[in-house]
Protein backbone atom coordinates (compact mmCIF):
# COMPACT_ATOMS: atom_id res chain seq x y z
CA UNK A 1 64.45 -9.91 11.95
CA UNK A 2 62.86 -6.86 9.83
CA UNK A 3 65.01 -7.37 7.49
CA UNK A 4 62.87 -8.16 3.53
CA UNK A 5 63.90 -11.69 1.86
CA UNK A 6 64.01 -11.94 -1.65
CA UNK A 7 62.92 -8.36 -2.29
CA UNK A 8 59.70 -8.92 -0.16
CA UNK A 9 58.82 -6.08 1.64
CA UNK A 10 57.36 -5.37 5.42
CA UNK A 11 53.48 -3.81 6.35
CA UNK A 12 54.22 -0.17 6.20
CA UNK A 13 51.81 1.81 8.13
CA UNK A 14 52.51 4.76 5.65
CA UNK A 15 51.77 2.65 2.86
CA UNK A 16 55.01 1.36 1.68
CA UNK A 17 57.66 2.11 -0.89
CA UNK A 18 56.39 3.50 -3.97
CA UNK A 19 57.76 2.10 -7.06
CA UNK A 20 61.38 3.10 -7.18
CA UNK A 21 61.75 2.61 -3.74
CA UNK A 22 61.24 6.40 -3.24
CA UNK A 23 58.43 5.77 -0.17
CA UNK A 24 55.25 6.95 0.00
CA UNK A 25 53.43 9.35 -2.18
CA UNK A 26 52.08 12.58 -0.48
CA UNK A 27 48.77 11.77 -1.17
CA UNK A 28 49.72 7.92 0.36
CA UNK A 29 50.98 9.64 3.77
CA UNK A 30 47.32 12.05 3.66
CA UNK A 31 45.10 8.55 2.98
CA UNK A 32 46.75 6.94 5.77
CA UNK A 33 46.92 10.01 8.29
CA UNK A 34 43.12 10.47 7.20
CA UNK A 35 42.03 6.31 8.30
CA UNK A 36 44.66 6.65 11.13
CA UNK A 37 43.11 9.78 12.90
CA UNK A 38 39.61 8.05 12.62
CA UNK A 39 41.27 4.64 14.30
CA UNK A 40 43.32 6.60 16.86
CA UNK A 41 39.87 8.14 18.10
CA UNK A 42 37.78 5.05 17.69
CA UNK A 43 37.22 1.90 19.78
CA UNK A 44 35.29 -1.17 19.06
CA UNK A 45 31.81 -1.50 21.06
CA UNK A 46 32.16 -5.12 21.36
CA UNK A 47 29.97 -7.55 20.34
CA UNK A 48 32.61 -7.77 17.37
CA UNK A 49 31.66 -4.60 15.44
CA UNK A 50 33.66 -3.11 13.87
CA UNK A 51 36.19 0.45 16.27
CA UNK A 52 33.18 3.51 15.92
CA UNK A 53 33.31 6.98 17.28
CA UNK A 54 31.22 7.87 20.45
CA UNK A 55 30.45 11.31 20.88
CA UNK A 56 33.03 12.19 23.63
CA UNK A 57 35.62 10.66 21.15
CA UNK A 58 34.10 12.25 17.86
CA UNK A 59 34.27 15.64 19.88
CA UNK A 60 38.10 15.04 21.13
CA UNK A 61 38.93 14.45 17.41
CA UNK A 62 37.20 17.45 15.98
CA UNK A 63 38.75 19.98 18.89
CA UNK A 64 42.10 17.62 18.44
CA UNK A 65 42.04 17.53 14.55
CA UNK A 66 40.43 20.13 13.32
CA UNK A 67 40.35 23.06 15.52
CA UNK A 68 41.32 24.73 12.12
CA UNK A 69 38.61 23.63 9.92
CA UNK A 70 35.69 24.09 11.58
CA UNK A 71 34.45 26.82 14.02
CA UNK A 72 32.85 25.16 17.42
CA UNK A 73 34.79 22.37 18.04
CA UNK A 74 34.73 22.97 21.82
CA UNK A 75 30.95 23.70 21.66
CA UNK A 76 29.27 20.67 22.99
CA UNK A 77 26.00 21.51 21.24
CA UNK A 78 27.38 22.42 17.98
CA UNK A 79 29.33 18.56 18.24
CA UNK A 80 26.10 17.13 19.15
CA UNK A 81 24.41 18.54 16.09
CA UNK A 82 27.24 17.17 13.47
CA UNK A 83 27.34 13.72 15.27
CA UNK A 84 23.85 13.94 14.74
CA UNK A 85 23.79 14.60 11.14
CA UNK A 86 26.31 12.33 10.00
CA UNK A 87 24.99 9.33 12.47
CA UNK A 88 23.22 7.55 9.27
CA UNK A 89 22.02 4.68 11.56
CA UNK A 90 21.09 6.47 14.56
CA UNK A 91 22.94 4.13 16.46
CA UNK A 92 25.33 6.89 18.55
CA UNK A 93 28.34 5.98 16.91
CA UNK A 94 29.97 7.43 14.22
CA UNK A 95 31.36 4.53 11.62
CA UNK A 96 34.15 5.30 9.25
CA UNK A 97 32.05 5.41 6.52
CA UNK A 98 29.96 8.15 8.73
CA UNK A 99 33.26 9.75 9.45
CA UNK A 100 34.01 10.01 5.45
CA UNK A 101 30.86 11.91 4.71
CA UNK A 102 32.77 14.55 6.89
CA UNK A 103 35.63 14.48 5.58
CA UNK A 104 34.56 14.42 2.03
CA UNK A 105 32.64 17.46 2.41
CA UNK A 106 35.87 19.46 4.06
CA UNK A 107 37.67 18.34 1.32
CA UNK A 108 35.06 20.41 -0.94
CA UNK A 109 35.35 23.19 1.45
CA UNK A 110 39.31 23.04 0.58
CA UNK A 111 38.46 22.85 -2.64
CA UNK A 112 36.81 25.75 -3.14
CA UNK A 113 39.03 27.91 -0.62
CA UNK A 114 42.14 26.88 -2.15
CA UNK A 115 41.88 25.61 -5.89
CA UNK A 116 39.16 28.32 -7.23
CA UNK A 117 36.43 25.63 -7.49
CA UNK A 118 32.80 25.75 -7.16
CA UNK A 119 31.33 26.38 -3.63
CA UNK A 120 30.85 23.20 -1.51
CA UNK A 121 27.69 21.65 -1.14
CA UNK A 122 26.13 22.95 1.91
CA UNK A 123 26.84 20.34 4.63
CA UNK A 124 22.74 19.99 6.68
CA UNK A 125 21.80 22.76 8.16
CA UNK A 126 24.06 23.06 11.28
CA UNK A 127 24.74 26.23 13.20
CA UNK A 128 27.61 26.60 15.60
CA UNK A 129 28.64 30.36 15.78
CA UNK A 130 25.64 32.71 15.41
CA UNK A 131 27.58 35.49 13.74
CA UNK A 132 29.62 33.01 11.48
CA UNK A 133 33.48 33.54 12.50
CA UNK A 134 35.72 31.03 12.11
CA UNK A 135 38.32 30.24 14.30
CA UNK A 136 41.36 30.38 11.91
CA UNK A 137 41.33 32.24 8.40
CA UNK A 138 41.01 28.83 6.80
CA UNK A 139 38.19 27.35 9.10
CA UNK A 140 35.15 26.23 7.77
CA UNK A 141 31.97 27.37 10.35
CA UNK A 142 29.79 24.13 11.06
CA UNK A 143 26.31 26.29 9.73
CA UNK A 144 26.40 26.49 5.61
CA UNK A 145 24.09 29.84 6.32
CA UNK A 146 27.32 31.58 7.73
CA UNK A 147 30.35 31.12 5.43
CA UNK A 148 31.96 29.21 2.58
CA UNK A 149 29.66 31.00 -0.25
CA UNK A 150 26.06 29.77 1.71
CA UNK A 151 24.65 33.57 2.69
């Protein structure tokens, strides 16, 4: 048991061998940590749809996950105004397509912080800290009129 036949090999969660047999690719480990986190936070609102964020678990994962991207995790308003905003469907979930929009636009944030490129877009006009500090060095403040090139 667990053991491949004929070369066949087992679901891997971290997305399986890479050719070689070398296992998986960084950028393999950061897809699946990136679907993971959403699933770990999400659960299904029955009626067989599909494991969605409510906004007690979309706050846990923001002050969980990234406490050291974005300023406010821990403010209840400032959540409620990004669940908002990426809540396409007004429905008062957050799908993982919903989720991506958020995660695509740190990843422009990183981007720009990290790899010289162009500022990110601004995300909609969100305002968590007044005075615009982030919480870490690298954090990214939840209003594009306070940081990441948006003065």
């Amino acid at each position: 048991m667990g053991q491949s036949q004929g070369g066949a090999t087992a679901p891997d969660p971290s997305g399986g061998p890479s050719p070689g047999g070398r296992g998986p690719s960084p950028l393999e480990r950061g897809l699946h940590a990136l679907v993971g986190t959403f699933y770990q936070y999400a659960r299904a609102p029955g009626g067989g749809r599909e494991p969605s964020l409510d906004p007690p678990a979309f706050q846990r994962l923001l002050r969980r996950e990234l406490g050291h991207q974005l300023t406010d995790t821990g403010q209840p308003q400032a959540v409620a105004a990004i669940f908002a905003l990426l809540d396409a469907n007004g429905d008062r979930r957050i799908s993982f397509d919903e989720y991506w929009q958020l995660v695509a636009w740190l990843c422009h944030v990183l981007r720009h912080r990290h790899y010289g490129a162009a500022p990110a877009p601004p995300p909609p006009p969100i305002c968590g800290d007044p005075d615009g500090r982030p919480a870490a060095p690298d954090a990214a403040p939840l209003c594009p009129a306070h940081g990441d090139g948006h003065q």
